[in-house]
PDB file of N, CA and C in Angstrom:
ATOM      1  N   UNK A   1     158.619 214.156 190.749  1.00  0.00           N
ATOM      2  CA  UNK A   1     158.872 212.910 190.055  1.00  0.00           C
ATOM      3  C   UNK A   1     159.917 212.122 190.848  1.00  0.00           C
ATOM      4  N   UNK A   2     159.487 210.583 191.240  1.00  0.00           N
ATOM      5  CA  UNK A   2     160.537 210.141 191.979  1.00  0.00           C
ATOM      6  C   UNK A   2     160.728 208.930 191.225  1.00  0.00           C
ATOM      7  N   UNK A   3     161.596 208.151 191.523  1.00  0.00           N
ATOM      8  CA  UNK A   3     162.272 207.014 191.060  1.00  0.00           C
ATOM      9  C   UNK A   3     163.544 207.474 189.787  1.00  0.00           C
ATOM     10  N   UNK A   4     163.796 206.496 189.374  1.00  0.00           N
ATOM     11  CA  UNK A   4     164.765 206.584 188.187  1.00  0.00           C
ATOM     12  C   UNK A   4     164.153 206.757 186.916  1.00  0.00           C
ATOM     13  N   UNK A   5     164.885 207.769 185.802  1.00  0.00           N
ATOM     14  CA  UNK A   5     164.074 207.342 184.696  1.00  0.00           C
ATOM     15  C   UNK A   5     165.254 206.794 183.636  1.00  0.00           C
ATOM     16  N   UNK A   6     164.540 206.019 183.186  1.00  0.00           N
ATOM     17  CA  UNK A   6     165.005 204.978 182.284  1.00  0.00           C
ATOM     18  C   UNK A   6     165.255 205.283 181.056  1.00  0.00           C
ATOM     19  N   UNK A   7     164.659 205.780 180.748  1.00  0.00           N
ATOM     20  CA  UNK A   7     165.041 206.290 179.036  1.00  0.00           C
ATOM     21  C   UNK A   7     163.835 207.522 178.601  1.00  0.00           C
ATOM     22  N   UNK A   8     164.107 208.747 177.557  1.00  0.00           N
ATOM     23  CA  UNK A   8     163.369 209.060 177.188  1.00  0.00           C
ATOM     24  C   UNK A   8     162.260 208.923 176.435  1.00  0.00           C
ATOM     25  N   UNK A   9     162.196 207.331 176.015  1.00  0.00           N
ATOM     26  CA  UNK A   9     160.924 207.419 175.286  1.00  0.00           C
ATOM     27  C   UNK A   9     159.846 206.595 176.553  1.00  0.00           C
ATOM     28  N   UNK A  10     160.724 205.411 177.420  1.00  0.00           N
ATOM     29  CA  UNK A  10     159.449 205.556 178.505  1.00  0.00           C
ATOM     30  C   UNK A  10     159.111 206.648 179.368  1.00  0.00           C
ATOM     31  N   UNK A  11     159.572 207.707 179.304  1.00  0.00           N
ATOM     32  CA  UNK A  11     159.082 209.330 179.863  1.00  0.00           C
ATOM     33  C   UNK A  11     158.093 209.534 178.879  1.00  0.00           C
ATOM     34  N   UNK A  12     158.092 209.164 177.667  1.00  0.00           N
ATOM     35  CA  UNK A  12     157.317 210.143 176.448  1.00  0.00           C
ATOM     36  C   UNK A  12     156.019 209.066 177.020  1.00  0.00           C
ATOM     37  N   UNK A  13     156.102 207.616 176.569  1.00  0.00           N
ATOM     38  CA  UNK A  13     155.212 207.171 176.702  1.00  0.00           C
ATOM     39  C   UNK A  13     154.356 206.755 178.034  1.00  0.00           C
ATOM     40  N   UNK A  14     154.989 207.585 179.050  1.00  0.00           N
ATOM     41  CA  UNK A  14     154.018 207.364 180.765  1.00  0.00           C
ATOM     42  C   UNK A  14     153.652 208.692 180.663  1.00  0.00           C
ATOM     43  N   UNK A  15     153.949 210.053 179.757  1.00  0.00           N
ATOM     44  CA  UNK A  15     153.250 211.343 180.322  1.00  0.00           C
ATOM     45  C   UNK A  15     152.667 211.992 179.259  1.00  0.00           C
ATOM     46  N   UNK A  16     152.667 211.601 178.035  1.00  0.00           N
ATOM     47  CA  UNK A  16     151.714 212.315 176.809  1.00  0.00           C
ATOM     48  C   UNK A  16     150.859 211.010 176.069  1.00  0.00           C
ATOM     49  N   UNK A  17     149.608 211.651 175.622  1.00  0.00           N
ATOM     50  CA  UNK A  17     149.089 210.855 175.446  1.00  0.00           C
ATOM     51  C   UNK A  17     149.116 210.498 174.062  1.00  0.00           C
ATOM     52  N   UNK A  18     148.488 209.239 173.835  1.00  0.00           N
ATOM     53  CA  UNK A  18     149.221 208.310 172.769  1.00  0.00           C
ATOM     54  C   UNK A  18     148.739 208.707 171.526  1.00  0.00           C
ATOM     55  N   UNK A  19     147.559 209.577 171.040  1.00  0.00           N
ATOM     56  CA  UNK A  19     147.266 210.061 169.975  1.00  0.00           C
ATOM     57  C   UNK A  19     148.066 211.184 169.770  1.00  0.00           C
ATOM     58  N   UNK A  20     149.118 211.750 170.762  1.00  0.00           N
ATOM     59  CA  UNK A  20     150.155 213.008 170.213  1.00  0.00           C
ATOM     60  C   UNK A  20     151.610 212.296 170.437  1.00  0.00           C
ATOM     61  N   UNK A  21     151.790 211.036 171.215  1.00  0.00           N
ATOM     62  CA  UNK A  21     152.885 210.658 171.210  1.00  0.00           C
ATOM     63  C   UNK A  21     153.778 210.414 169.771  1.00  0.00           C
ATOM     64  N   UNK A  22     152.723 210.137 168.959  1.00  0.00           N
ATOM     65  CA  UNK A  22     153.133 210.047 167.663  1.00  0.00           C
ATOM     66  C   UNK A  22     154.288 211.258 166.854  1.00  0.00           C
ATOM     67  N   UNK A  23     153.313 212.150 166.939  1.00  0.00           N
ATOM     68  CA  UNK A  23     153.818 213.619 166.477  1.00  0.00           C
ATOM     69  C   UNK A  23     155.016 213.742 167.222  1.00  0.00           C
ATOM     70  N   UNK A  24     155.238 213.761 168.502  1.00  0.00           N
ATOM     71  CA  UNK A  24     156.266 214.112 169.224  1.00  0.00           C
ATOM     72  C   UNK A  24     157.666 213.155 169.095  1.00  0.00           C
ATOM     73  N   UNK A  25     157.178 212.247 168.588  1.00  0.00           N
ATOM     74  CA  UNK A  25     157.982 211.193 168.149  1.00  0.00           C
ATOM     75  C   UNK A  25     158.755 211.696 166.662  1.00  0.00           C
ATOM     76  N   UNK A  26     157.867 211.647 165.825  1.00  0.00           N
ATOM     77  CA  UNK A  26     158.366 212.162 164.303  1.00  0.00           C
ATOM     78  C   UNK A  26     159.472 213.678 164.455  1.00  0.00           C
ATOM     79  N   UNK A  27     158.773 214.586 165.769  1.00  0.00           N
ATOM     80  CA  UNK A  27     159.329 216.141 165.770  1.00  0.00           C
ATOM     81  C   UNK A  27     161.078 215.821 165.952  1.00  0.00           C
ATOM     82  N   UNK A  28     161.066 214.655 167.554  1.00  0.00           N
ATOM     83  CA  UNK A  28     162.521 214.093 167.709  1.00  0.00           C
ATOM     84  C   UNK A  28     163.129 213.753 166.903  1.00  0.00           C
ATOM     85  N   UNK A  29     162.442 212.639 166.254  1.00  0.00           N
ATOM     86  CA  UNK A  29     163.168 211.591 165.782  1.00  0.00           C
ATOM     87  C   UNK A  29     163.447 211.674 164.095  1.00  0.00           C
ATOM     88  N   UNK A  30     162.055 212.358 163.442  1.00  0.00           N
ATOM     89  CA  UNK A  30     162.188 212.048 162.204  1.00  0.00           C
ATOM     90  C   UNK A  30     161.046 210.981 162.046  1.00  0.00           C
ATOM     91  N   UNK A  31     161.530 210.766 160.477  1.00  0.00           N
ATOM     92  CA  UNK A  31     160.348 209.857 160.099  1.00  0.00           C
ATOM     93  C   UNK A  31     160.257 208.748 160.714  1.00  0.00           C
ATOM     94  N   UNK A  32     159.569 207.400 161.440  1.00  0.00           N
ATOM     95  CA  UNK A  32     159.060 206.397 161.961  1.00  0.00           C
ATOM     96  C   UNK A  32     160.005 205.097 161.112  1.00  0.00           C
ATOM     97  N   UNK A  33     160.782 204.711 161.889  1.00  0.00           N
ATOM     98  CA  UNK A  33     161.742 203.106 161.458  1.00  0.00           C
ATOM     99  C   UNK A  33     161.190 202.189 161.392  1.00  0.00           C
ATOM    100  N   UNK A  34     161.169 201.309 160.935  1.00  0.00           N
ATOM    101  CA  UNK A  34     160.544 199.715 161.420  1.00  0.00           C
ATOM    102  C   UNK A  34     161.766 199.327 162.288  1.00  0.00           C
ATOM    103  N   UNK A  35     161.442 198.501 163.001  1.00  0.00           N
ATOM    104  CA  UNK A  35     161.831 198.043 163.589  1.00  0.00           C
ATOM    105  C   UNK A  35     162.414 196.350 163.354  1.00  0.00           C
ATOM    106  N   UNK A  36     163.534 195.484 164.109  1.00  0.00           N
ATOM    107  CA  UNK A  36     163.290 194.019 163.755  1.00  0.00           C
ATOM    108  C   UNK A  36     163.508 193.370 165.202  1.00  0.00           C
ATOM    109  N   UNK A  37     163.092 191.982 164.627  1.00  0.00           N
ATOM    110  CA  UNK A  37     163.027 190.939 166.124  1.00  0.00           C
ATOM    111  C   UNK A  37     164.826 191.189 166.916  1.00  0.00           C
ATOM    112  N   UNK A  38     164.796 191.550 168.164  1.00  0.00           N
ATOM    113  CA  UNK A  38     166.425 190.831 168.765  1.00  0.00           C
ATOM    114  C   UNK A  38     166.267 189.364 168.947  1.00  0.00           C
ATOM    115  N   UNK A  39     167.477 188.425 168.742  1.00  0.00           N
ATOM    116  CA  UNK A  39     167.271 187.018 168.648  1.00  0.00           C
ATOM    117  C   UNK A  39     167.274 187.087 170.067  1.00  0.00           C
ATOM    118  N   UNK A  40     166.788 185.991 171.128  1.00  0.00           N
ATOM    119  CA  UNK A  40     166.361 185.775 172.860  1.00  0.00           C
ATOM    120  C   UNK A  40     168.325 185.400 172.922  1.00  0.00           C
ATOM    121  N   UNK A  41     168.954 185.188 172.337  1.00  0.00           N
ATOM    122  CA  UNK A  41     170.199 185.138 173.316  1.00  0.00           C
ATOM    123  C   UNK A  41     170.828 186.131 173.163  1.00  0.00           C
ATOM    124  N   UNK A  42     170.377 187.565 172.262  1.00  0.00           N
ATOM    125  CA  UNK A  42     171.482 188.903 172.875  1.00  0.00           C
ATOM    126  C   UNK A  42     170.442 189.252 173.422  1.00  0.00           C
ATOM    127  N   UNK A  43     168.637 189.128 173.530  1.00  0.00           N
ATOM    128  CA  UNK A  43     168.143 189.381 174.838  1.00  0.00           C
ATOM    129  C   UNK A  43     168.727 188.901 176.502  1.00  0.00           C
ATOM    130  N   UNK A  44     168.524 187.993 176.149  1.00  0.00           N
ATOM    131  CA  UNK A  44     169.516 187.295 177.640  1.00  0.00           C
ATOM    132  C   UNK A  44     170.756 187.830 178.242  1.00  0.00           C
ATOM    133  N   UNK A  45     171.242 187.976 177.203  1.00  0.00           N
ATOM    134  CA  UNK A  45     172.934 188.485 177.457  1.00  0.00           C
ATOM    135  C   UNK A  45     172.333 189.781 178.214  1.00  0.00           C
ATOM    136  N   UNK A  46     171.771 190.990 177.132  1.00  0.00           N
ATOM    137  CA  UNK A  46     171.251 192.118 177.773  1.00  0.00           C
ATOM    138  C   UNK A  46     171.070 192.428 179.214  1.00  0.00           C
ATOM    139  N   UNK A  47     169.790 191.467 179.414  1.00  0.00           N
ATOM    140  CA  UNK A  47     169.563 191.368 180.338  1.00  0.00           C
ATOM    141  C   UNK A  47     170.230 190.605 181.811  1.00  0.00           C
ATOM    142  N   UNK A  48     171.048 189.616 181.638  1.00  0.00           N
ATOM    143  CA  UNK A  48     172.534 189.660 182.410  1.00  0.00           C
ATOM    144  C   UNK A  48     173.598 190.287 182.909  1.00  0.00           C
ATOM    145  N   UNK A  49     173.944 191.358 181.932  1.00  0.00           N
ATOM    146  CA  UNK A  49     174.649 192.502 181.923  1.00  0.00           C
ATOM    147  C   UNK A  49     174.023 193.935 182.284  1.00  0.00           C
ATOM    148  N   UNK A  50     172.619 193.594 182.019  1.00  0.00           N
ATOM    149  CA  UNK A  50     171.798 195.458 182.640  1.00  0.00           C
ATOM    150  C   UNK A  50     172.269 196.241 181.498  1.00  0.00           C
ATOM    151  N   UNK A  51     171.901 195.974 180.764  1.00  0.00           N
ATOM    152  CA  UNK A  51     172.083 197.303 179.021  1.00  0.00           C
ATOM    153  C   UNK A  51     170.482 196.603 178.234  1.00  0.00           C
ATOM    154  N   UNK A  52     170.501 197.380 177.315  1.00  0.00           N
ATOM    155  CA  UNK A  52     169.343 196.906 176.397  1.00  0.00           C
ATOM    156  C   UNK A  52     169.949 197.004 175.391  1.00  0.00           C
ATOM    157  N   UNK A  53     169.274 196.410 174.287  1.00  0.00           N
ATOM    158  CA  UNK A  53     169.553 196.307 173.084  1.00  0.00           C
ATOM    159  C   UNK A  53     168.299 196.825 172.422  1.00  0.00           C
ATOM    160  N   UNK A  54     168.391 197.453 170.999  1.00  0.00           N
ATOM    161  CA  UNK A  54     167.139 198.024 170.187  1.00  0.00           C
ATOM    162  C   UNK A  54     167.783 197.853 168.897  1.00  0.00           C
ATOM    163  N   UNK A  55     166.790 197.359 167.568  1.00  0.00           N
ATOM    164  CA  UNK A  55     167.188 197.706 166.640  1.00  0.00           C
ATOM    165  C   UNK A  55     166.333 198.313 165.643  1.00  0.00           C
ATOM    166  N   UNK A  56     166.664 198.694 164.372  1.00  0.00           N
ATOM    167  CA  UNK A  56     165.804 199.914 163.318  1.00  0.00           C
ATOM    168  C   UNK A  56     166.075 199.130 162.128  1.00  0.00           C
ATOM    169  N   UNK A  57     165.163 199.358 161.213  1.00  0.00           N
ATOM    170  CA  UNK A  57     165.777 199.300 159.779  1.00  0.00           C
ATOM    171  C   UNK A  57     165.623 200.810 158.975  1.00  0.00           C
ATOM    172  N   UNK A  58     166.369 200.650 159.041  1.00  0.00           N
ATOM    173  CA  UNK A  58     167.033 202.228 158.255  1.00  0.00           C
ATOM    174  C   UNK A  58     167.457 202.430 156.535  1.00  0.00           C
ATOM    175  N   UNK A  59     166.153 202.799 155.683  1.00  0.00           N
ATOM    176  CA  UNK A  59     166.524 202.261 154.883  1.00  0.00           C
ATOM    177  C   UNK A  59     167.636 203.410 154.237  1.00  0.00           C
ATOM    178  N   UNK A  60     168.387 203.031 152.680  1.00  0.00           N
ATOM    179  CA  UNK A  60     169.180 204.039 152.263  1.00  0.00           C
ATOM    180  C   UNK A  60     169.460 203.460 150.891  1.00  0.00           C
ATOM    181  N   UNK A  61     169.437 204.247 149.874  1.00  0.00           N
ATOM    182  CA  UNK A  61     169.814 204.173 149.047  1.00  0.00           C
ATOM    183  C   UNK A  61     171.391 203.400 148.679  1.00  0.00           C
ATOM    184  N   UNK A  62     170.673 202.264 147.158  1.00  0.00           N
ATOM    185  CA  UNK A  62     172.153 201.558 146.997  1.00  0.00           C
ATOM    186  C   UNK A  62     173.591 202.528 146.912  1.00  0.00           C
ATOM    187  N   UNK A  63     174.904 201.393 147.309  1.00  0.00           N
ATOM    188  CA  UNK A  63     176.081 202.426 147.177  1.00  0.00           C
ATOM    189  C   UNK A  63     176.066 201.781 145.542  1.00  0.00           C
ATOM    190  N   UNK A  64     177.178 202.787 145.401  1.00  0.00           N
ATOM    191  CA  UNK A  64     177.508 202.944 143.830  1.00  0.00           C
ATOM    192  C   UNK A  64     178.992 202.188 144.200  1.00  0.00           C
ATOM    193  N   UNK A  65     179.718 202.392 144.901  1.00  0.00           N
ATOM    194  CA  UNK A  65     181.063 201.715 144.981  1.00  0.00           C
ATOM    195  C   UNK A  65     181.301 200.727 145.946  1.00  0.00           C
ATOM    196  N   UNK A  66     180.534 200.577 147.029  1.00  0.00           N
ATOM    197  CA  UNK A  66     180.562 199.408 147.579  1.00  0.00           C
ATOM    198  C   UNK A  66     179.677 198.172 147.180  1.00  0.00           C
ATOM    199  N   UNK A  67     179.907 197.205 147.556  1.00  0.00           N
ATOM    200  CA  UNK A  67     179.219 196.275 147.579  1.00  0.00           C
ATOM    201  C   UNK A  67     178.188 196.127 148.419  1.00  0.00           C
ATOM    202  N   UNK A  68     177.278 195.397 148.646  1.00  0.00           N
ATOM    203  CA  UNK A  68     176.075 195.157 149.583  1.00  0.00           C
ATOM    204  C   UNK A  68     176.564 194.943 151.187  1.00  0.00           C
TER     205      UNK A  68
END
């Protein structure tokens, strides 16, 4: 294997195939997040700086003592 690798899920998704990528996904990760849009100017920034950005929605039960 040559070059750099970038992250483990573009490893998952260039070497198993996509009807088990799933499973292997849930085994890591757990149950499947949704996901939401990044707005294009912390894309930009990102990509200016060489980092990425990702986000999840994670859901969770209301608090009882905090507020929203």
């Amino acid at each position: 294997m040559s070059g750099e690798l970038a992250s483990i899920e573009q490893c998952l998704e260039k070497h198993i195939p996509e009807e088990q990528l799933k499973e292997v996904r849930r085994i890591l990760y757990g149950r499947e997040l949704g996901t939401f849009t990044i707005i294009e100017a912390v894309e930009n920034l990102a990509e200016q700086h060489n980092f990425e950005v990702k986000g999840y929605c994670i859901p969770a039960a209301k608090e009882e003592l905090a507020p929203p």
